[in-house]
Each structure stands twice: as C-alpha cells, then as structure tokens.
N, C-alpha and C. Protein backbone atom coordinates (compact mmCIF):
# COMPACT_ATOMS: atom_id res chain seq x y z
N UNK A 1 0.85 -1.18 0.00
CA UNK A 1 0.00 0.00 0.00
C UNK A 1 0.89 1.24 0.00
N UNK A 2 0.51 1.90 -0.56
CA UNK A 2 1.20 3.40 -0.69
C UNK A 2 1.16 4.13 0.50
N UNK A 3 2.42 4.76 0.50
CA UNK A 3 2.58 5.65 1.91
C UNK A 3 1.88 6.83 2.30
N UNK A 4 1.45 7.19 1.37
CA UNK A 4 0.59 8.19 1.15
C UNK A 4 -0.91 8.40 1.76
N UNK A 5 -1.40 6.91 1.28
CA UNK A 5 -2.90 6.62 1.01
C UNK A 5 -2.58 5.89 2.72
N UNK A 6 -1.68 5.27 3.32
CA UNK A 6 -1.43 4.57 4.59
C UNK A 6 -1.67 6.27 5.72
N UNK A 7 -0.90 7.22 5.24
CA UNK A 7 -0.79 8.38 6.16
C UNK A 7 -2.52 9.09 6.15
N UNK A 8 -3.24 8.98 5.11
CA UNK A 8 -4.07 9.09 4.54
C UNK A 8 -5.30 8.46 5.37
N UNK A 9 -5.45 7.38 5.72
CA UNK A 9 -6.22 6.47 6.48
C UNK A 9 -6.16 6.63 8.06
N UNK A 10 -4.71 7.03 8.59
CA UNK A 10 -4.67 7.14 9.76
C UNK A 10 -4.78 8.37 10.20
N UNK A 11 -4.94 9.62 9.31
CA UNK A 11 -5.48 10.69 9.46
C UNK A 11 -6.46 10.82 9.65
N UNK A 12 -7.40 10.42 8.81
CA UNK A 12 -9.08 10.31 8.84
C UNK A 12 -9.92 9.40 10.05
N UNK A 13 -9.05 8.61 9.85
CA UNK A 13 -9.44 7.63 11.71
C UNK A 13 -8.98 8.62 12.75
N UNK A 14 -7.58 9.27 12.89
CA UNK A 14 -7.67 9.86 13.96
C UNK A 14 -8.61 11.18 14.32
N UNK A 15 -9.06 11.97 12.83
CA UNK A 15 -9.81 13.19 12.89
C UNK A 15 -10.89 13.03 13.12
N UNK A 16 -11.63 11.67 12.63
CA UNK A 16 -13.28 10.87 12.53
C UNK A 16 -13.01 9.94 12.92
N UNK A 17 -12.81 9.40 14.34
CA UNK A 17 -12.78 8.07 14.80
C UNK A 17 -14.14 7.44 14.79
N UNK A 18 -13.91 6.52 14.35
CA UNK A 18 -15.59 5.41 14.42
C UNK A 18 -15.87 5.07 15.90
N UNK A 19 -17.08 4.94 16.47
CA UNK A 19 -17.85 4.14 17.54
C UNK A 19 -17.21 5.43 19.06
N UNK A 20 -16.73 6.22 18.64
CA UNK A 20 -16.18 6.88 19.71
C UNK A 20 -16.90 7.89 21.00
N UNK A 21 -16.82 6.94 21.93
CA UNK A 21 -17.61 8.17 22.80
C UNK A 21 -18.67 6.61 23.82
N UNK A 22 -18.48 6.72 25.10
CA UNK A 22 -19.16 5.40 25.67
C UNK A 22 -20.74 5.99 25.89
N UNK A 23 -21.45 4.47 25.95
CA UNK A 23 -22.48 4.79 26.30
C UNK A 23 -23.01 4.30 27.78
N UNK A 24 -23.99 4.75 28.52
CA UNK A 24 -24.35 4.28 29.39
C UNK A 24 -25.79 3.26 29.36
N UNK A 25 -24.82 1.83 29.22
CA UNK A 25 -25.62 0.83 29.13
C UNK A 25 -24.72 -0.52 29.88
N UNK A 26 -25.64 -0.87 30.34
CA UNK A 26 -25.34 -2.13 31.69
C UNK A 26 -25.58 -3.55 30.60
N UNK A 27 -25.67 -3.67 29.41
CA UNK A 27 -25.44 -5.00 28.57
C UNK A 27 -23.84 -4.60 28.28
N UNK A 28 -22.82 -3.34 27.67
CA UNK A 28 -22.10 -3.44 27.36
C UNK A 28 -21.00 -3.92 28.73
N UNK A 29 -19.96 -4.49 28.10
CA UNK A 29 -18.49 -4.88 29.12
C UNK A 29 -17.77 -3.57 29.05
N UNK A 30 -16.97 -3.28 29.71
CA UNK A 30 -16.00 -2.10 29.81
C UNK A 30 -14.31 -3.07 30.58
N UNK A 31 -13.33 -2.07 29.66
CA UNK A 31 -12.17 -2.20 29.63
C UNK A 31 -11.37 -1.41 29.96
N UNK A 32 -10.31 -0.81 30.69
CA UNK A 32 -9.50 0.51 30.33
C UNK A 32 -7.86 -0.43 30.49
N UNK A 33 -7.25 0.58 29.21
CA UNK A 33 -6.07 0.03 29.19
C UNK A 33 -5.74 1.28 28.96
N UNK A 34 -4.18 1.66 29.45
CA UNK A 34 -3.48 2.87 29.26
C UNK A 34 -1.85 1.94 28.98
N UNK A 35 -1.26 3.55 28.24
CA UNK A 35 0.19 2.33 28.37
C UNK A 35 0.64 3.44 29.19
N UNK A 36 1.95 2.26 29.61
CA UNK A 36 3.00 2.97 30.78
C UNK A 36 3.87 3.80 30.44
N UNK A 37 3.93 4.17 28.77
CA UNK A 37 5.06 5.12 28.17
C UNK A 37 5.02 6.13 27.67
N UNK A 38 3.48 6.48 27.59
CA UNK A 38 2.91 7.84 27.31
C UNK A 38 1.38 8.04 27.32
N UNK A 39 1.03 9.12 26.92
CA UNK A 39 -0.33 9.59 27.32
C UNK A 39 -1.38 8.36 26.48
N UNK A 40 -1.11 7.90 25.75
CA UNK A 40 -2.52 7.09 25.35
C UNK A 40 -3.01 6.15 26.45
N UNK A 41 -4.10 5.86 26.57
CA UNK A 41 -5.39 5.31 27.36
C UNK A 41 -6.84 5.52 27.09
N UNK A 42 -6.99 4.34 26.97
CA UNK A 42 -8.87 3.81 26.43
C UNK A 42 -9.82 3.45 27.60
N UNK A 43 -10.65 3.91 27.67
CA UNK A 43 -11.48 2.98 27.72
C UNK A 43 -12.52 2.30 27.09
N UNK A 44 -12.49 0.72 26.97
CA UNK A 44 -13.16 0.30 26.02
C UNK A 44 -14.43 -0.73 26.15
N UNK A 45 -15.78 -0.30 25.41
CA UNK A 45 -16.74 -1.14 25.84
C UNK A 45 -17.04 -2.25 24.63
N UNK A 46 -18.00 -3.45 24.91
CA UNK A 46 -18.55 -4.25 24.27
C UNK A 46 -19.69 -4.23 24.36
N UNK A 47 -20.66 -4.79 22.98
CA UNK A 47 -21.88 -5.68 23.64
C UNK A 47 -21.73 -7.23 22.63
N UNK A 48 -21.84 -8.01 23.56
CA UNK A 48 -22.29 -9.47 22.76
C UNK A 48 -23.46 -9.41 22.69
N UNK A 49 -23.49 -10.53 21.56
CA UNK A 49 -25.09 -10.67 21.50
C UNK A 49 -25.36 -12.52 21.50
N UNK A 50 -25.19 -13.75 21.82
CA UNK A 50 -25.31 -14.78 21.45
C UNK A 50 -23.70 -15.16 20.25
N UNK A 51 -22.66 -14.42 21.29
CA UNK A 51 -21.42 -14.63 21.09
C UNK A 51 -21.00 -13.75 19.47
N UNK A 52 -22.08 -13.10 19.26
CA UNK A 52 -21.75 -12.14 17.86
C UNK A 52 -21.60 -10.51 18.81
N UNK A 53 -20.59 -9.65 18.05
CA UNK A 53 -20.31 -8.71 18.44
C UNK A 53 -21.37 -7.90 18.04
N UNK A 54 -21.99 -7.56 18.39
CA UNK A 54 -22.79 -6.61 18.57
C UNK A 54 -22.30 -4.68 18.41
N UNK A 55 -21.53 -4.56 19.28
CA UNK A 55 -21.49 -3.01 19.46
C UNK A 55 -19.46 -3.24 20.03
N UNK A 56 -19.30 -2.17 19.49
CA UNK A 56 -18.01 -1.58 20.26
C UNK A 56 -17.66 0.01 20.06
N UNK A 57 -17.20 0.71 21.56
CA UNK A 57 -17.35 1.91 21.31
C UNK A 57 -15.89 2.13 22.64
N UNK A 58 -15.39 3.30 22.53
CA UNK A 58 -14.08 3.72 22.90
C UNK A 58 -14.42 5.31 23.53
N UNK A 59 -13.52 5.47 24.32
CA UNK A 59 -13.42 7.09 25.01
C UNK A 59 -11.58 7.36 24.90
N UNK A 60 -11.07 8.35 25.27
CA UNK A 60 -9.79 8.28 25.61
C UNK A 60 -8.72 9.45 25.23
N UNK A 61 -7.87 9.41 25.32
CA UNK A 61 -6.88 10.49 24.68
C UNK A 61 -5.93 9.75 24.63
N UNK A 62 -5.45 9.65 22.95
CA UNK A 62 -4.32 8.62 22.60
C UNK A 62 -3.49 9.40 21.23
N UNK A 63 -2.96 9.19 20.82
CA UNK A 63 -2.05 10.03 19.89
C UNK A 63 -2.37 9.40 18.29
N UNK A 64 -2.01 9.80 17.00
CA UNK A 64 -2.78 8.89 16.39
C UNK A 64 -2.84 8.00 15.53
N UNK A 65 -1.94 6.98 15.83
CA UNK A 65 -1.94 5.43 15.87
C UNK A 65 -2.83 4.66 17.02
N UNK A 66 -2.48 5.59 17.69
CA UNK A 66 -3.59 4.47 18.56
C UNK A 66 -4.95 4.59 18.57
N UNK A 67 -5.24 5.62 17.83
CA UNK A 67 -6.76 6.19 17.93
C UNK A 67 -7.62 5.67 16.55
N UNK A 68 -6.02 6.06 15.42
CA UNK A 68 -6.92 4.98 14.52
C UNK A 68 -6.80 3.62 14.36
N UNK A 69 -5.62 3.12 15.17
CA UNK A 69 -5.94 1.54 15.28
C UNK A 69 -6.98 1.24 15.54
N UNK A 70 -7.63 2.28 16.88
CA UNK A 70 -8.65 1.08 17.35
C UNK A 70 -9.99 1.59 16.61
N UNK A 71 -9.89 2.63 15.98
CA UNK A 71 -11.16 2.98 15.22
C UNK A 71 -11.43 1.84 13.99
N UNK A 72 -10.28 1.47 13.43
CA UNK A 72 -10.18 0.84 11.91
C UNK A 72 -10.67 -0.91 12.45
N UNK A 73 -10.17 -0.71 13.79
CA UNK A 73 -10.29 -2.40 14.30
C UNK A 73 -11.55 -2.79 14.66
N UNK A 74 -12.32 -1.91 15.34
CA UNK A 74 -13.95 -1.46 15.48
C UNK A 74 -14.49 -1.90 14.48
N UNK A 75 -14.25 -1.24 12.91
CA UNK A 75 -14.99 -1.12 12.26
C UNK A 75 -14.79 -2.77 11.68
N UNK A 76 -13.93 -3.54 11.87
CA UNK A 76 -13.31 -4.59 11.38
C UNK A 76 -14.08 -5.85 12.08
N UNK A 77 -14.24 -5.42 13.20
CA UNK A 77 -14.98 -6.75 14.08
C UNK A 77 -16.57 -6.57 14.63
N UNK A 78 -17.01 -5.24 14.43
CA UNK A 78 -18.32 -5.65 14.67
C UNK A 78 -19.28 -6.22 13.61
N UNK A 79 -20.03 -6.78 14.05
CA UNK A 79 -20.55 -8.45 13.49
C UNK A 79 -19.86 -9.64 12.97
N UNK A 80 -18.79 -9.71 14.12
CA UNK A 80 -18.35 -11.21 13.59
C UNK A 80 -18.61 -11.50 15.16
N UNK A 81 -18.17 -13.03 14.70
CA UNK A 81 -18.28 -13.94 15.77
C UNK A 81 -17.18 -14.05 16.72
N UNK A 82 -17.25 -14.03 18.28
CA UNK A 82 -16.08 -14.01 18.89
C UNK A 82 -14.69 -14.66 18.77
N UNK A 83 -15.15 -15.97 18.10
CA UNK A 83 -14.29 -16.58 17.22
C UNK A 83 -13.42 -16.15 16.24
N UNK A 84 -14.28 -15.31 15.36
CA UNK A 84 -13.99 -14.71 14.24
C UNK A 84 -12.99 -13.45 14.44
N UNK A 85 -13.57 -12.66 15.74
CA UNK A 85 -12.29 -11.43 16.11
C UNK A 85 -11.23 -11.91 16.80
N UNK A 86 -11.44 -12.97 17.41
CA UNK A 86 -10.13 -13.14 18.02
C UNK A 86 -9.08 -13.88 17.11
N UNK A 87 -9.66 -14.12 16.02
CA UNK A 87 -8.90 -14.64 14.80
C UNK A 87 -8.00 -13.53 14.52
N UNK A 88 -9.10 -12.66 13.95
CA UNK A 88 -8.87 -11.65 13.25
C UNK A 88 -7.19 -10.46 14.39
N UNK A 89 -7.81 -10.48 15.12
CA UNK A 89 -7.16 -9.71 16.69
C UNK A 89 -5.56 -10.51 16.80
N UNK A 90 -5.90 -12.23 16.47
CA UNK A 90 -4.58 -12.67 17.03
C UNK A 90 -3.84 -12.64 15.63
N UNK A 91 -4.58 -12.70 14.31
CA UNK A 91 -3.26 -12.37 12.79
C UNK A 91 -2.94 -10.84 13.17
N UNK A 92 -3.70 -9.79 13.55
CA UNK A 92 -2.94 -8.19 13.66
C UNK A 92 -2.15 -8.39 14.64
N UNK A 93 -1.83 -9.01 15.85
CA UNK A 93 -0.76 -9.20 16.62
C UNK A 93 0.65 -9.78 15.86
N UNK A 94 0.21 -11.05 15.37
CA UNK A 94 1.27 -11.45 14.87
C UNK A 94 2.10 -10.99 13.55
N UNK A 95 0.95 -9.93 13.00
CA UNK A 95 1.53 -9.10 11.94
C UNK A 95 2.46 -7.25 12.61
N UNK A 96 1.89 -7.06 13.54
CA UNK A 96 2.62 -6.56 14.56
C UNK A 96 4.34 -6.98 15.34
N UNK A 97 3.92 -8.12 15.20
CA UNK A 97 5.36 -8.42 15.94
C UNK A 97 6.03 -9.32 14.90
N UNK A 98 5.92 -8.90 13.66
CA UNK A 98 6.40 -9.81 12.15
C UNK A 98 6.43 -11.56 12.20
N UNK A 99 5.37 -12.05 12.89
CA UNK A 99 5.21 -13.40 12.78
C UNK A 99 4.06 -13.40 11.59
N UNK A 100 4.19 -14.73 11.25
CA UNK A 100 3.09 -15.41 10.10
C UNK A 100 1.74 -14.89 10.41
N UNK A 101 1.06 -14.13 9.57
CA UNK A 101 -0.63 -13.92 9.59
C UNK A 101 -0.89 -13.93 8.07
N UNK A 102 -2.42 -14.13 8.36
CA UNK A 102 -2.86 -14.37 7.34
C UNK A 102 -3.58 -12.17 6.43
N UNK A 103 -2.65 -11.65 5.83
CA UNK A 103 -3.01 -10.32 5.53
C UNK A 103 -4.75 -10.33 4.69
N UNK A 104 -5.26 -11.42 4.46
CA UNK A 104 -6.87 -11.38 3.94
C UNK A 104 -7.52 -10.82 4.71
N UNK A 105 -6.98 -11.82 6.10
CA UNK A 105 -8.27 -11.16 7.32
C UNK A 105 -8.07 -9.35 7.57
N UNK A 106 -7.24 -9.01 7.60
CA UNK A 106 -6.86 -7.36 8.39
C UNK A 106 -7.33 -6.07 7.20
N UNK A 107 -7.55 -6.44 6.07
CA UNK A 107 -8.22 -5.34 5.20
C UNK A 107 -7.30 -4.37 5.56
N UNK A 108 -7.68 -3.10 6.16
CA UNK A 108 -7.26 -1.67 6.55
C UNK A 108 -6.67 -1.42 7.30
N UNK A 109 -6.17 -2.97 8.26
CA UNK A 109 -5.37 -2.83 9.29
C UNK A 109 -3.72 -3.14 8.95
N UNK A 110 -3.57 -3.58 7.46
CA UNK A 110 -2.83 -3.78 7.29
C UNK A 110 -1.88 -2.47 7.41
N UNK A 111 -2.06 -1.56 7.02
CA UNK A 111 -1.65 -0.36 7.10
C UNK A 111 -0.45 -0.01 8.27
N UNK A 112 -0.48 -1.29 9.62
CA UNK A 112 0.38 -0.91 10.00
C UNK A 112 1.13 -2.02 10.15
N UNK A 113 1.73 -2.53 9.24
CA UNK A 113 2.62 -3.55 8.88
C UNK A 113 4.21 -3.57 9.08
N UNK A 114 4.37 -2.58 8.89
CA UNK A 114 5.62 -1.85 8.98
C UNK A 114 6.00 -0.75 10.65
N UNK A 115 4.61 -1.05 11.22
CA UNK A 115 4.58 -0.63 12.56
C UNK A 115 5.89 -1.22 13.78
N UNK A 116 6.41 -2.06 13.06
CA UNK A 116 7.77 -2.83 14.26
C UNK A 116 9.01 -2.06 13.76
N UNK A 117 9.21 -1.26 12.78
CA UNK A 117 10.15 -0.80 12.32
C UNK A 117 10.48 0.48 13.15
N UNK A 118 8.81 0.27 13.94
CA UNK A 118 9.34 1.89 14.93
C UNK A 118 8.86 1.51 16.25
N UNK A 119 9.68 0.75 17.25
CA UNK A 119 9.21 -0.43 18.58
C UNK A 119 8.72 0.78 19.22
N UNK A 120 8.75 1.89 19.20
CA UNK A 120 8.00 2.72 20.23
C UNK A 120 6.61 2.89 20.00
N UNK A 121 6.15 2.51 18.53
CA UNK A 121 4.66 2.91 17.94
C UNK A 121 4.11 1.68 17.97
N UNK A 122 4.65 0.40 18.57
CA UNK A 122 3.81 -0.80 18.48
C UNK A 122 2.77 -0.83 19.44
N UNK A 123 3.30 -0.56 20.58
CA UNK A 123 2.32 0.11 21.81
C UNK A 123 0.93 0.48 21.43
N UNK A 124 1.25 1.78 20.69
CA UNK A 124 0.21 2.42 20.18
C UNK A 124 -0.75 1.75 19.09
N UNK A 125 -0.33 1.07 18.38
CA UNK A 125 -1.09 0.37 17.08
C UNK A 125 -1.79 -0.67 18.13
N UNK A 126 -1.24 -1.33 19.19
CA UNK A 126 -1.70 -2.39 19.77
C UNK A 126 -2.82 -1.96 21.23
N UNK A 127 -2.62 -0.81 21.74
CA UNK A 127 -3.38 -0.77 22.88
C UNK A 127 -5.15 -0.66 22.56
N UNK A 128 -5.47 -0.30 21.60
CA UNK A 128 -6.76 -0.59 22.01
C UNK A 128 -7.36 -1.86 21.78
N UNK A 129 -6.86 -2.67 20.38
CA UNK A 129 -7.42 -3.95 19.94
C UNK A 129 -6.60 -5.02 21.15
N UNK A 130 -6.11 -4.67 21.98
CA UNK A 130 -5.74 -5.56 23.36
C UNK A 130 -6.69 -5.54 24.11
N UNK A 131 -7.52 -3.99 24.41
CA UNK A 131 -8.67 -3.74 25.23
C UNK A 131 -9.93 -4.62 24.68
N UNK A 132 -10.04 -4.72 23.10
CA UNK A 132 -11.03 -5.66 22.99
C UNK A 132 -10.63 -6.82 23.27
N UNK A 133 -9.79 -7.87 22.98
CA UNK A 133 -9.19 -8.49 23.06
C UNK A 133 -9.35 -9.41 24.69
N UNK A 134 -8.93 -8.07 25.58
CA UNK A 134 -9.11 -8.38 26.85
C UNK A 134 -10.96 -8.83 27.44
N UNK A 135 -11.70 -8.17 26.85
CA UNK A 135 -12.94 -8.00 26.50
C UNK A 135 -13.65 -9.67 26.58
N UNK A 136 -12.88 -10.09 25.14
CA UNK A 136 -13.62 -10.65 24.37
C UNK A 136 -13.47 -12.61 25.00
N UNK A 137 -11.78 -12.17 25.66
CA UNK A 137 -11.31 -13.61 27.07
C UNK A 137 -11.91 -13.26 28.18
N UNK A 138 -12.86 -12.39 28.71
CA UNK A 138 -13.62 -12.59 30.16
C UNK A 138 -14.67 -13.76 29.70
C-alpha cells in the first residue's frame, strides 16, 4: 500500500474516529487500558449478542496510531463472531510483531505492517485492539 494513502487512512481515523464516545448501558463490558510510556489510554466497551459482536465503542486520549488503530479495528470486528475477532485480533498481533498472519483477514489494518520498524509505535497500534481483546477472554 502506498505511503501516502497509509498516512491518509490514519489521518481520517484519527480526525473521525468510528464508535467513539461510551455509552451508558449495563449490557455493554467495559475495559480501560493505558500504556505505561505515554499519554494514550482507552477505555473500552462491548456488547455481545449470542457470542456475535454486537457493538463496540471507545473514550480516551491517545495520539494517532492508537486512535486509529482502534477505530479501523472497530470497524473490522463488529458483526463477527467471537471466534472470528479473536482470529482476526490474534493475525494483527502477529503481523505486529512480524510473525506469520494471514493479511486477507486485516483489510485496513494492514496499514500498520511496517509498525515494528518503529518499537515505540507498536504500543500504540496495539493498545486498544488488546482492550477488545481483553474483552472478548472474560
């Protein structure tokens, strides 16, 4: 993908983040993850529905990789099956830390592929889809 159209995507996620902003509802799960190396921190909710994702929505102040990771990852896993995101959740890890994934599943997430080339921004690409993640193993 072009560097361009990559800077391009993570602009528009960070300016228009998807699902952003929590709601007050007692079906969704809630998460907060912050990292220990700078200002980003989420908090992040769910709703299942009969093990299909239903809803996911985010609050936070994060810089912006991490804001459009987890916006692009949102948009990536609601309505699949818990099965299906944690598929999806464990190939963007391992494409994160340059192990074998499968790049079909990640569409738009591929974008940060090249994210290990800068170990301080992995953090960031990774903290919110950990919060679902964390979510999705209760």
């Amino acid at each position: 993908m072009d560097n361009d159209l990559k800077r391009e995507i993570i602009i528009d996620n960070f300016k228009n983040p998807n699902n952003k902003g929590l709601i007050d509802d007692e079906s969704y799960i809630k998460e907060k993850k912050a990292s220990d190396s700078c200002i980003d921190n989420f908090t992040v909710q769910l709703k299942l529905d009969n093990d299909v994702i239903k809803d996911i929505r985010f609050d936070g102040e994060a810089c912006a990789i991490a804001t459009s990771a987890i916006s692009i990852s949102i948009d990536k896993l609601i309505g699949k099956t818990k099965e299906e995101a944690l598929n999806i959740i464990n190939n963007y890890l391992n494409m994160i830390e340059n192990k074998d994934f499968d790049k079909k599943l990640l569409d738009e997430l591929i974008i940060y592929e090249d994210i290990s080339k800068q170990p301080s921004r992995t953090k960031c690409a990774t903290l919110g889809i950990l919060g679902i993640k964390d979510l999705l193993d209760k």
